[in-house]
PDB file of N, CA and C in Angstrom:
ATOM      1  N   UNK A   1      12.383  26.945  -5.945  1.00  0.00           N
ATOM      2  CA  UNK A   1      11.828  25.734  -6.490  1.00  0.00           C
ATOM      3  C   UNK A   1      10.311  25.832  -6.541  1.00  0.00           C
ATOM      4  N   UNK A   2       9.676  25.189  -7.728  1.00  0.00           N
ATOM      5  CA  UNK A   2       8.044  25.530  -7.764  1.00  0.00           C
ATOM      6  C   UNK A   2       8.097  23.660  -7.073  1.00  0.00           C
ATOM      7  N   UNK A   3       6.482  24.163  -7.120  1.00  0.00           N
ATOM      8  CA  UNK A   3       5.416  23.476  -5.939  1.00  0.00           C
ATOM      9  C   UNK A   3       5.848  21.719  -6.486  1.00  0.00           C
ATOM     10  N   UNK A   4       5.729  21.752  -7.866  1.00  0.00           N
ATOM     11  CA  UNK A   4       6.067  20.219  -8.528  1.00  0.00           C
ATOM     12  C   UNK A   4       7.399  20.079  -8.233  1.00  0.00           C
ATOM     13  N   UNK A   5       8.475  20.649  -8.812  1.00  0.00           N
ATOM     14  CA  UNK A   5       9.724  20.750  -8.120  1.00  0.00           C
ATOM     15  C   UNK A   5       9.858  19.588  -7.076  1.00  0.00           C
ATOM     16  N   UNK A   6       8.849  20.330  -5.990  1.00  0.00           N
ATOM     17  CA  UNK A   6       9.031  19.881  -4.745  1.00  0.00           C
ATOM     18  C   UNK A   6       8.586  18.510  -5.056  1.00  0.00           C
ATOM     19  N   UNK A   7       7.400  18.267  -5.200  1.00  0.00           N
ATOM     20  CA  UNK A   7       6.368  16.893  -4.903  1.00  0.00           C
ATOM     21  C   UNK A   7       7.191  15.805  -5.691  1.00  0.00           C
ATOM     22  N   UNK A   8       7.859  16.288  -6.969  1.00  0.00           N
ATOM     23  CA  UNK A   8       8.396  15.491  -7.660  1.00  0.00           C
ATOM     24  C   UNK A   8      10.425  14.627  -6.424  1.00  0.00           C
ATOM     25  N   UNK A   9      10.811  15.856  -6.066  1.00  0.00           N
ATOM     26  CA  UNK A   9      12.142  15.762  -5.371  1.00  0.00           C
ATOM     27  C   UNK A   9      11.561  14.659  -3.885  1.00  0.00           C
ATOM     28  N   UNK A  10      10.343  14.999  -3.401  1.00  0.00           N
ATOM     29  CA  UNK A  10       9.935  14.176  -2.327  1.00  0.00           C
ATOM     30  C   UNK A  10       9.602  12.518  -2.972  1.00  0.00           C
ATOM     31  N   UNK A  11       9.229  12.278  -3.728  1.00  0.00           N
ATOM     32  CA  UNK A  11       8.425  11.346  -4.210  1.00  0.00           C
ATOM     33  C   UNK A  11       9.945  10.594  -4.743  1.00  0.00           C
ATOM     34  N   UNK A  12      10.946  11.434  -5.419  1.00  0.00           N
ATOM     35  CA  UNK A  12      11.661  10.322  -5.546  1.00  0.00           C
ATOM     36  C   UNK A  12      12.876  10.008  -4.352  1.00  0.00           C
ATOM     37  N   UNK A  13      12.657  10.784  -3.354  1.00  0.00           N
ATOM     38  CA  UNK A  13      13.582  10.612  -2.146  1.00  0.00           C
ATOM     39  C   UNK A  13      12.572   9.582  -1.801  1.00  0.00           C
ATOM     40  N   UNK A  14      11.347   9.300  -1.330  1.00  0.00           N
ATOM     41  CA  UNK A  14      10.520   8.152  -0.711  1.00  0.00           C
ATOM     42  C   UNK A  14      10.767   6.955  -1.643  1.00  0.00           C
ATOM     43  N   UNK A  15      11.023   7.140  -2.677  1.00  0.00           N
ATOM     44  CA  UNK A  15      11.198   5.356  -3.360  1.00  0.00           C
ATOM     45  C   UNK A  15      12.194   5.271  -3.043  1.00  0.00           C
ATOM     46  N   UNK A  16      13.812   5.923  -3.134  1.00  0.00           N
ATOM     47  CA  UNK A  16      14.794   5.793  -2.965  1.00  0.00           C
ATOM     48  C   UNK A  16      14.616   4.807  -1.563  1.00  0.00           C
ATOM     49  N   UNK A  17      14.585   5.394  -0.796  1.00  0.00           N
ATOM     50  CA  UNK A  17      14.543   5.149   0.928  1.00  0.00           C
ATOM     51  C   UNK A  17      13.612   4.244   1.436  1.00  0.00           C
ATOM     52  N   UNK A  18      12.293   3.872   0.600  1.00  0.00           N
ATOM     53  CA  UNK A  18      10.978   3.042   0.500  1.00  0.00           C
ATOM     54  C   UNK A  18      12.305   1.714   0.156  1.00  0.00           C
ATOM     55  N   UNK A  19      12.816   1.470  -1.110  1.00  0.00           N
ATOM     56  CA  UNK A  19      13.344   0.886  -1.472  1.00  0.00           C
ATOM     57  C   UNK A  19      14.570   0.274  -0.374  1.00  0.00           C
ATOM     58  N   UNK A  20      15.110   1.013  -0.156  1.00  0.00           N
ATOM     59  CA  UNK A  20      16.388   0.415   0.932  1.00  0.00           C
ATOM     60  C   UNK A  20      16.076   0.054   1.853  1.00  0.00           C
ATOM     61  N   UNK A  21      14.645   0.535   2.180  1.00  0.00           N
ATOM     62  CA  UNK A  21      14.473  -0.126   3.683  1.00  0.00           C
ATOM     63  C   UNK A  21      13.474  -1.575   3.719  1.00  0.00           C
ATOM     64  N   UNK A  22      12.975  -1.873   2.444  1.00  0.00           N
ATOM     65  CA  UNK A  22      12.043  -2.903   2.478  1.00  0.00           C
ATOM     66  C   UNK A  22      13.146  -3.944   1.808  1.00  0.00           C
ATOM     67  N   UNK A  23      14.391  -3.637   1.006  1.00  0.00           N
ATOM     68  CA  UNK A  23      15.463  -4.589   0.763  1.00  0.00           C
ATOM     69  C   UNK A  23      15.997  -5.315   2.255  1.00  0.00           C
ATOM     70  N   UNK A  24      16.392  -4.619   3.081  1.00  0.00           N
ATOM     71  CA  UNK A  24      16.877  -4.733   4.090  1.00  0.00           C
ATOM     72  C   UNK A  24      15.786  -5.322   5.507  1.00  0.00           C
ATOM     73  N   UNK A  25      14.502  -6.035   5.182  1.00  0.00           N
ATOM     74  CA  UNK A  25      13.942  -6.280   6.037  1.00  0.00           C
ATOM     75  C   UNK A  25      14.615  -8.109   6.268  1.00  0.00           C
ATOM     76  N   UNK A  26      14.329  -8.162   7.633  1.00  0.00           N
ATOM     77  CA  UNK A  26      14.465  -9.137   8.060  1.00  0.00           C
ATOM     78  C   UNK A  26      13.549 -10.441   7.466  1.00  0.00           C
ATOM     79  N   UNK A  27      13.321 -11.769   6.653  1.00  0.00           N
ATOM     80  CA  UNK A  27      12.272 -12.244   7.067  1.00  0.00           C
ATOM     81  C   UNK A  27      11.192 -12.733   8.220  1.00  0.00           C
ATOM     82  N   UNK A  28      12.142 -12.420   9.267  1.00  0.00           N
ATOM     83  CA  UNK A  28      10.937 -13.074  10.276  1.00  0.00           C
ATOM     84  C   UNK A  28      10.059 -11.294  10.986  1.00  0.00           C
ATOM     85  N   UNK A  29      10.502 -10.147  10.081  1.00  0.00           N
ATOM     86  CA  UNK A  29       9.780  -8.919  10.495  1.00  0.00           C
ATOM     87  C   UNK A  29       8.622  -8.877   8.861  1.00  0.00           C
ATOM     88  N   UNK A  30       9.017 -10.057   8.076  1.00  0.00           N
ATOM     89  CA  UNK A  30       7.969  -9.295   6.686  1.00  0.00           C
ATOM     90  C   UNK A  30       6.360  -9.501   7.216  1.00  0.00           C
ATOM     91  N   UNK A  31       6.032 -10.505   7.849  1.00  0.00           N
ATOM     92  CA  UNK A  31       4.428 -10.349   8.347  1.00  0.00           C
ATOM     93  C   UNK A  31       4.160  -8.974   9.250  1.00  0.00           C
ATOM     94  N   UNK A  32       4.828  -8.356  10.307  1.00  0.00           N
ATOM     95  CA  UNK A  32       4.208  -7.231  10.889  1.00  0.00           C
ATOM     96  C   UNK A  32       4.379  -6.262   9.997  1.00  0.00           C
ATOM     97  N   UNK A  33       5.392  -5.907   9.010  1.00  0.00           N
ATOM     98  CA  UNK A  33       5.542  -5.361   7.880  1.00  0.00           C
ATOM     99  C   UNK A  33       4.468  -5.408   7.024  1.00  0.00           C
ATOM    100  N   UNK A  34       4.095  -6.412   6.405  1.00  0.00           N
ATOM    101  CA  UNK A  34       2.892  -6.407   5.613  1.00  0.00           C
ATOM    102  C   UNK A  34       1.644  -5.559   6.330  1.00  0.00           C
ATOM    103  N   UNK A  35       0.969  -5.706   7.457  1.00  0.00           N
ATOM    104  CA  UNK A  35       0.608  -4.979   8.405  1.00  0.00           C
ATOM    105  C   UNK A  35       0.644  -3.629   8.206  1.00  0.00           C
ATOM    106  N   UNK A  36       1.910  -3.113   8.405  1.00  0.00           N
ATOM    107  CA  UNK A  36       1.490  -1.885   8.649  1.00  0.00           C
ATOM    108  C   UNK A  36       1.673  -1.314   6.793  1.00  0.00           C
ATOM    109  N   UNK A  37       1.838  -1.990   5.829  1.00  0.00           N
ATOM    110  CA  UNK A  37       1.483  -1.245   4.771  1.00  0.00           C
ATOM    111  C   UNK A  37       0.232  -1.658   3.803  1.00  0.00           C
ATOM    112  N   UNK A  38      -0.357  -2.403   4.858  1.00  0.00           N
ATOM    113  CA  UNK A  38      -2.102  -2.929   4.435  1.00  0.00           C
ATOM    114  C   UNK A  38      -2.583  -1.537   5.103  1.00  0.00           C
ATOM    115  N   UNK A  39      -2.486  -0.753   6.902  1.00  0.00           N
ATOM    116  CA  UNK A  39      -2.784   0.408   6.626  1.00  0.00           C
ATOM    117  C   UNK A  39      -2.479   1.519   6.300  1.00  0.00           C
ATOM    118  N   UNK A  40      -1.175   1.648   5.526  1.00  0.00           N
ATOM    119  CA  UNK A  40      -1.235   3.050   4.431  1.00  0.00           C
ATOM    120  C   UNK A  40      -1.660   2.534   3.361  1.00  0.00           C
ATOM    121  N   UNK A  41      -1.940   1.228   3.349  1.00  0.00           N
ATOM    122  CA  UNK A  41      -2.905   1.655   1.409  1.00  0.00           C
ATOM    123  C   UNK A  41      -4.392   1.736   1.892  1.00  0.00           C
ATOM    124  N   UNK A  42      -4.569   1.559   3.079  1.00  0.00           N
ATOM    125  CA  UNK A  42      -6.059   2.026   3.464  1.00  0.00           C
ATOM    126  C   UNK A  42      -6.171   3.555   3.583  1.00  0.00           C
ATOM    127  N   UNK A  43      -5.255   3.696   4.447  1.00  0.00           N
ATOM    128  CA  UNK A  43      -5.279   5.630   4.077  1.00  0.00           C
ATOM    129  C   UNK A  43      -4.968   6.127   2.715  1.00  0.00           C
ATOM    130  N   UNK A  44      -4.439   5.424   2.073  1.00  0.00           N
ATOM    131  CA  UNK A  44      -4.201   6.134   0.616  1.00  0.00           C
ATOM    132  C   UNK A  44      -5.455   5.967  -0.425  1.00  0.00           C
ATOM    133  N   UNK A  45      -6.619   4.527   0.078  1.00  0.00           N
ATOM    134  CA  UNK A  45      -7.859   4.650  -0.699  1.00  0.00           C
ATOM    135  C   UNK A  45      -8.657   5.626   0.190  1.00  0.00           C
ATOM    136  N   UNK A  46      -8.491   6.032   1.712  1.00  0.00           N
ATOM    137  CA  UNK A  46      -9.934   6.820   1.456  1.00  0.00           C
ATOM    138  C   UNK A  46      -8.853   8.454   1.417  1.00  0.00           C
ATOM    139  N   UNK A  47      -7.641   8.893   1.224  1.00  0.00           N
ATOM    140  CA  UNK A  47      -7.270   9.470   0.428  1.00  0.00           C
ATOM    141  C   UNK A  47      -7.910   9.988  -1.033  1.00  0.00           C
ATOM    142  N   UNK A  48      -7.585   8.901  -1.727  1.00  0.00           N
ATOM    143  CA  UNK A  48      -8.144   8.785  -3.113  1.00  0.00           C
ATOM    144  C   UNK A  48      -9.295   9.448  -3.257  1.00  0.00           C
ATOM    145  N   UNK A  49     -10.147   8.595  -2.139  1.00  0.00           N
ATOM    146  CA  UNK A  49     -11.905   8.869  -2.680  1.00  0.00           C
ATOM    147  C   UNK A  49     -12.175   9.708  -2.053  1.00  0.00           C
ATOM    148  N   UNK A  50     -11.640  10.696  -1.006  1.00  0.00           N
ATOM    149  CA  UNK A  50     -11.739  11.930  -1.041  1.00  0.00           C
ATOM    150  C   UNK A  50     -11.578  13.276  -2.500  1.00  0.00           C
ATOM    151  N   UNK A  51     -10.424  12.652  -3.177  1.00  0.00           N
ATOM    152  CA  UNK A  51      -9.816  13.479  -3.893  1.00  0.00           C
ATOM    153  C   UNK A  51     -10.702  13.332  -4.955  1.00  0.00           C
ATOM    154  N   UNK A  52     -11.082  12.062  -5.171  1.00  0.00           N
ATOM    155  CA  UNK A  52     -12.053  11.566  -7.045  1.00  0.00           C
ATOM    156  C   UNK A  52     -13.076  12.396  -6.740  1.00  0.00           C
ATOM    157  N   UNK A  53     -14.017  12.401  -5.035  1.00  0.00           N
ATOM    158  CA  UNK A  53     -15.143  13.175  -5.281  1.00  0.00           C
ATOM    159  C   UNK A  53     -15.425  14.250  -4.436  1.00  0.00           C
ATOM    160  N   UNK A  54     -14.356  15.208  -4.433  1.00  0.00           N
ATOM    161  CA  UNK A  54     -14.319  16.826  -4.199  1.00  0.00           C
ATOM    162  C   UNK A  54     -15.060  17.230  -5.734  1.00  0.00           C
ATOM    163  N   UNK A  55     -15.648  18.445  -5.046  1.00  0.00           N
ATOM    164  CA  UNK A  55     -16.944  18.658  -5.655  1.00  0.00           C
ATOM    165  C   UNK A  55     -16.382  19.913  -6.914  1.00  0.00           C
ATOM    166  N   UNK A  56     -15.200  20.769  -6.770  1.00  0.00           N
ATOM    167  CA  UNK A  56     -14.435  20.718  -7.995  1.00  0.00           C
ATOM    168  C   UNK A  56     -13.115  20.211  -8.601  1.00  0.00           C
ATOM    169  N   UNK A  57     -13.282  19.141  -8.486  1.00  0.00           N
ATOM    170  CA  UNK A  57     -12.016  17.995  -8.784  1.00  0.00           C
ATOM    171  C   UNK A  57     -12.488  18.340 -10.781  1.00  0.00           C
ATOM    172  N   UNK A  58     -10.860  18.437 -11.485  1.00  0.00           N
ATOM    173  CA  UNK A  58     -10.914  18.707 -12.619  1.00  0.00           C
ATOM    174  C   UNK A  58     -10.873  16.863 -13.398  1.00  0.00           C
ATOM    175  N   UNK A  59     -11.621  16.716 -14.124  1.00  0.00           N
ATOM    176  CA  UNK A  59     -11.372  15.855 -15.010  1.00  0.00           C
ATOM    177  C   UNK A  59     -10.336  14.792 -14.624  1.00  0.00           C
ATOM    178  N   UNK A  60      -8.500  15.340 -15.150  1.00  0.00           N
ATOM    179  CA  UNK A  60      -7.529  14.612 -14.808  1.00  0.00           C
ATOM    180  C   UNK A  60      -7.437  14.130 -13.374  1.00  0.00           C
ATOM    181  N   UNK A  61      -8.335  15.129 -12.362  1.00  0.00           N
ATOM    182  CA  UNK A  61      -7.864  14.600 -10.941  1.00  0.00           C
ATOM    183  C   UNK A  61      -8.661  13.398 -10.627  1.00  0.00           C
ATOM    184  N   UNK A  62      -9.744  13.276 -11.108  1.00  0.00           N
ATOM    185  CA  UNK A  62     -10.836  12.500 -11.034  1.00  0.00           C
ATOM    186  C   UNK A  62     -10.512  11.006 -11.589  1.00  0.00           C
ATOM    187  N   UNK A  63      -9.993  11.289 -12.649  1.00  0.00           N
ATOM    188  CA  UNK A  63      -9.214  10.361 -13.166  1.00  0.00           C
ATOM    189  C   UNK A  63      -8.022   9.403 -12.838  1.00  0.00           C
ATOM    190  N   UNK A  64      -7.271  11.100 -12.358  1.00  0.00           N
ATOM    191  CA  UNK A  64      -5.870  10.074 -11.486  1.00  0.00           C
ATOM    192  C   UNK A  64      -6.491   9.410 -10.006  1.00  0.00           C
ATOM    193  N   UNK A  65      -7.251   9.931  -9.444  1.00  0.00           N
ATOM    194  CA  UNK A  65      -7.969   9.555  -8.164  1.00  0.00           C
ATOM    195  C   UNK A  65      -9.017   8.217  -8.391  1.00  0.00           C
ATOM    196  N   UNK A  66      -9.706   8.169  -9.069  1.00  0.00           N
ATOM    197  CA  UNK A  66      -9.695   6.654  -9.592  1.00  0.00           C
ATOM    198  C   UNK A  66      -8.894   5.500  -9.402  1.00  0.00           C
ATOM    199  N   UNK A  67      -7.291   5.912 -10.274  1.00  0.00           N
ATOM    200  CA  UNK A  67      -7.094   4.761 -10.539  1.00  0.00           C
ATOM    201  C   UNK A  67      -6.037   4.713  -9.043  1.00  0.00           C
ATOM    202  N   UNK A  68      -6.044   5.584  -8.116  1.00  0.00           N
ATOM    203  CA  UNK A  68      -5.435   5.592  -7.102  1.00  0.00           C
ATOM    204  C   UNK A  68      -6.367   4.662  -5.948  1.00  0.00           C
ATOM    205  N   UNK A  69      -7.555   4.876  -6.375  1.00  0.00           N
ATOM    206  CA  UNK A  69      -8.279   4.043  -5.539  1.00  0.00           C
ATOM    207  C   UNK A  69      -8.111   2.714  -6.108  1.00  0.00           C
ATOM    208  N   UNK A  70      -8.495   2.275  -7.528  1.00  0.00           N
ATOM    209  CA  UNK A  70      -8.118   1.042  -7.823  1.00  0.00           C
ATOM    210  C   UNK A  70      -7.209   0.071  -7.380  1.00  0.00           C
ATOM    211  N   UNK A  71      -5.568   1.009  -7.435  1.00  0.00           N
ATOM    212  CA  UNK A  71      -4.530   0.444  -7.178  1.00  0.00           C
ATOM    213  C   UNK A  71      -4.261   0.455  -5.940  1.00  0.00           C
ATOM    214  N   UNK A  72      -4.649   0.901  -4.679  1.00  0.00           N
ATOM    215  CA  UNK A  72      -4.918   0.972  -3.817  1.00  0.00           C
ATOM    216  C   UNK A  72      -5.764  -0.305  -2.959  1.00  0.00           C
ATOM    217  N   UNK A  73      -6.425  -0.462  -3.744  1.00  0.00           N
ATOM    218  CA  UNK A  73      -7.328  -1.062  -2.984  1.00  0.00           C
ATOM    219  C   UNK A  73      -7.206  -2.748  -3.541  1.00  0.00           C
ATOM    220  N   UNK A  74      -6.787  -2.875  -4.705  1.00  0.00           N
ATOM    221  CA  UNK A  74      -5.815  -4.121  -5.132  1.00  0.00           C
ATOM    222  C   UNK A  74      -4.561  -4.456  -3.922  1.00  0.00           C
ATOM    223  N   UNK A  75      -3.671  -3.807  -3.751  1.00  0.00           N
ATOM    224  CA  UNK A  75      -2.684  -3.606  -3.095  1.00  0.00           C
ATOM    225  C   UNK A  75      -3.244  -3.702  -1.393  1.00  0.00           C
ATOM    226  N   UNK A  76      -4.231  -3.557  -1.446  1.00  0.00           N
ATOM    227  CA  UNK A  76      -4.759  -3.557   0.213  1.00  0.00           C
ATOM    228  C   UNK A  76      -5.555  -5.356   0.734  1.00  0.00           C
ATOM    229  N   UNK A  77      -6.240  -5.500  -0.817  1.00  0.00           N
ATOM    230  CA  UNK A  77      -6.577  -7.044  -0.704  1.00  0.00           C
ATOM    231  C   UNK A  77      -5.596  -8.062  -0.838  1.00  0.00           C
ATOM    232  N   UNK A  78      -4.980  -7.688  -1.519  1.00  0.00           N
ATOM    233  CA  UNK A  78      -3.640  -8.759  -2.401  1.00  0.00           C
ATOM    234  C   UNK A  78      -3.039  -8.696  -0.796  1.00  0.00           C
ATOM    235  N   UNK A  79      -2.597  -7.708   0.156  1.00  0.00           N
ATOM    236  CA  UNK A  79      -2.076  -7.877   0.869  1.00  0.00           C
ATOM    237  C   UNK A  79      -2.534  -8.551   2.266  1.00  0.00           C
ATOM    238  N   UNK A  80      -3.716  -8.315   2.478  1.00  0.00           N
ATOM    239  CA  UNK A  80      -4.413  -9.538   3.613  1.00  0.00           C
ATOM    240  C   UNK A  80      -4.581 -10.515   2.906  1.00  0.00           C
ATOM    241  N   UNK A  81      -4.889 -11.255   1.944  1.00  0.00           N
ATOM    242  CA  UNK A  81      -4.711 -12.276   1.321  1.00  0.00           C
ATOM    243  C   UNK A  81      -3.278 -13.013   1.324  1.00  0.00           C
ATOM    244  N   UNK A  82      -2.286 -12.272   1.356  1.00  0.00           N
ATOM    245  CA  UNK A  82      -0.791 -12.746   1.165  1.00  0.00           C
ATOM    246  C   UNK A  82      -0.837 -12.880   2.869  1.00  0.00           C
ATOM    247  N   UNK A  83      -0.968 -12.084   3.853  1.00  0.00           N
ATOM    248  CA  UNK A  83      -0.404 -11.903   5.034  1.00  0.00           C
ATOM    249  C   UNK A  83      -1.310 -13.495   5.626  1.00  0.00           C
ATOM    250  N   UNK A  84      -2.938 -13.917   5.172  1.00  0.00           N
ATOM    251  CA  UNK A  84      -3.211 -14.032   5.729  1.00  0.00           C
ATOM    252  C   UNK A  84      -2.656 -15.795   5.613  1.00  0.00           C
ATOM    253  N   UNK A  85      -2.539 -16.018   4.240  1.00  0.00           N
ATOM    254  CA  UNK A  85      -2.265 -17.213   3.660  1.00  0.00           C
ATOM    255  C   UNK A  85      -0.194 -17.492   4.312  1.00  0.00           C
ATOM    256  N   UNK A  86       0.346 -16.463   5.174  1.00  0.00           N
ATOM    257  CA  UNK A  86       1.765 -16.482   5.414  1.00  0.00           C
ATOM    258  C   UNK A  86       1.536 -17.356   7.117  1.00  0.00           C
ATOM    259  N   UNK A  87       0.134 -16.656   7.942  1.00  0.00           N
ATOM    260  CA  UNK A  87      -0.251 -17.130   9.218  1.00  0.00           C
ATOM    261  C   UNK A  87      -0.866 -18.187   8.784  1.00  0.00           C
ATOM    262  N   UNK A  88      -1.481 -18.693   7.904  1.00  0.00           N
ATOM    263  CA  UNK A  88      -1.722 -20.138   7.953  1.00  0.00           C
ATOM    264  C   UNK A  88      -0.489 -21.275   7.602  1.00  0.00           C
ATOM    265  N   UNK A  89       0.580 -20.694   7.619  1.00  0.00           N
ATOM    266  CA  UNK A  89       1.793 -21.405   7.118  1.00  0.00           C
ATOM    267  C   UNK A  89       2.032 -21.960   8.600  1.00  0.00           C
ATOM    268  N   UNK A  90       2.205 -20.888   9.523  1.00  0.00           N
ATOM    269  CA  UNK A  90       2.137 -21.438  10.706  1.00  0.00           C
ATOM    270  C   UNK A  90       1.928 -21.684  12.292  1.00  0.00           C
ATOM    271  N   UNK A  91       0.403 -22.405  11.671  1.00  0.00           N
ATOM    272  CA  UNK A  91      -0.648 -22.459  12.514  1.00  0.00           C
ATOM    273  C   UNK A  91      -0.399 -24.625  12.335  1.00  0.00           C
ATOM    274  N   UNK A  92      -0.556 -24.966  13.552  1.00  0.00           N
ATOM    275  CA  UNK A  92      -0.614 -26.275  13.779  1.00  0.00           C
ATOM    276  C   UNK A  92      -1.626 -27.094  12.971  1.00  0.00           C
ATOM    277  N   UNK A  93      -1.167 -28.158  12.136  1.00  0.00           N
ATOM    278  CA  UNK A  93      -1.925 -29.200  11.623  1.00  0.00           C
ATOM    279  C   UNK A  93      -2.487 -30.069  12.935  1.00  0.00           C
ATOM    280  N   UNK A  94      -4.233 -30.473  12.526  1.00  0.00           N
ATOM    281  CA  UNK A  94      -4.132 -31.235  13.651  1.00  0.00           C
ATOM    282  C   UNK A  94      -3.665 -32.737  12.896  1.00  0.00           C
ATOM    283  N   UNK A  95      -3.648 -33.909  14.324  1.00  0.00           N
ATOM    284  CA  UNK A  95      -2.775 -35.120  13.663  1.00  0.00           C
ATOM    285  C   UNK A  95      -4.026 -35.811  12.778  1.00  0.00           C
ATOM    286  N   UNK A  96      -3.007 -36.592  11.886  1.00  0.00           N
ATOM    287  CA  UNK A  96      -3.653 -36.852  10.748  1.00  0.00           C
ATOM    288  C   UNK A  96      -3.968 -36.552   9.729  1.00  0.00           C
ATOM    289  N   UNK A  97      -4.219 -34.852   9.591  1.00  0.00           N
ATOM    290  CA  UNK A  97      -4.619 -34.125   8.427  1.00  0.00           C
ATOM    291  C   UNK A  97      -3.690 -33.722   7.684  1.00  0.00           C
ATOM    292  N   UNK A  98      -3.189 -33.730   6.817  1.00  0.00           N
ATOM    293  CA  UNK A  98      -2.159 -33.325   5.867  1.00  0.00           C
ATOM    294  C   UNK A  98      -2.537 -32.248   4.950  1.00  0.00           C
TER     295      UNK A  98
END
């Protein structure tokens, strides 16, 4: 098997299995969940911006490494934003305030 072969056979065993296991979460485990995949999209942006600015990164890599940081780093805000707006769900009103 060549090298893509591989990356390609891994990548779709991880959605497969990415997939079954985030179907199957509990709701009262999706907040520590959110958690720990706020930090792999942090390792996957400074991933990225390693890869965009290696000093012979070709064109396409630069490119795909870009938008890896982009989407990355969308996916990293969107997700403390979601997690953080899930802990204010429930956190005590004081009396009176609605």
């Amino acid at each position: 098997m060549k090298s893509y072969e591989w990356g390609l056979w891994v990548f779709m065993l991880s959605a497969f299995l990415g997939f079954e296991l985030i179907r199957r979460v509990s709701p009262l485990l999706h907040t520590p969940l959110m958690s720990l995949t706020n930090a792999i999209s942090a390792i996957a942006v400074v991933g990225a911006i390693l890869i965009t600015g290696a000093k012979d990164a070709t064109p396409l890599s630069r490119t795909l490494g870009f938008l890896a940081v982009v989407t990355s780093t969308t996916n990293l805000v969107s997700g403390y934003l979601i997690t953080d707006r899930m802990l204010r769900m429930f956190k005590k009103r004081e009396p009176g305030k609605k």
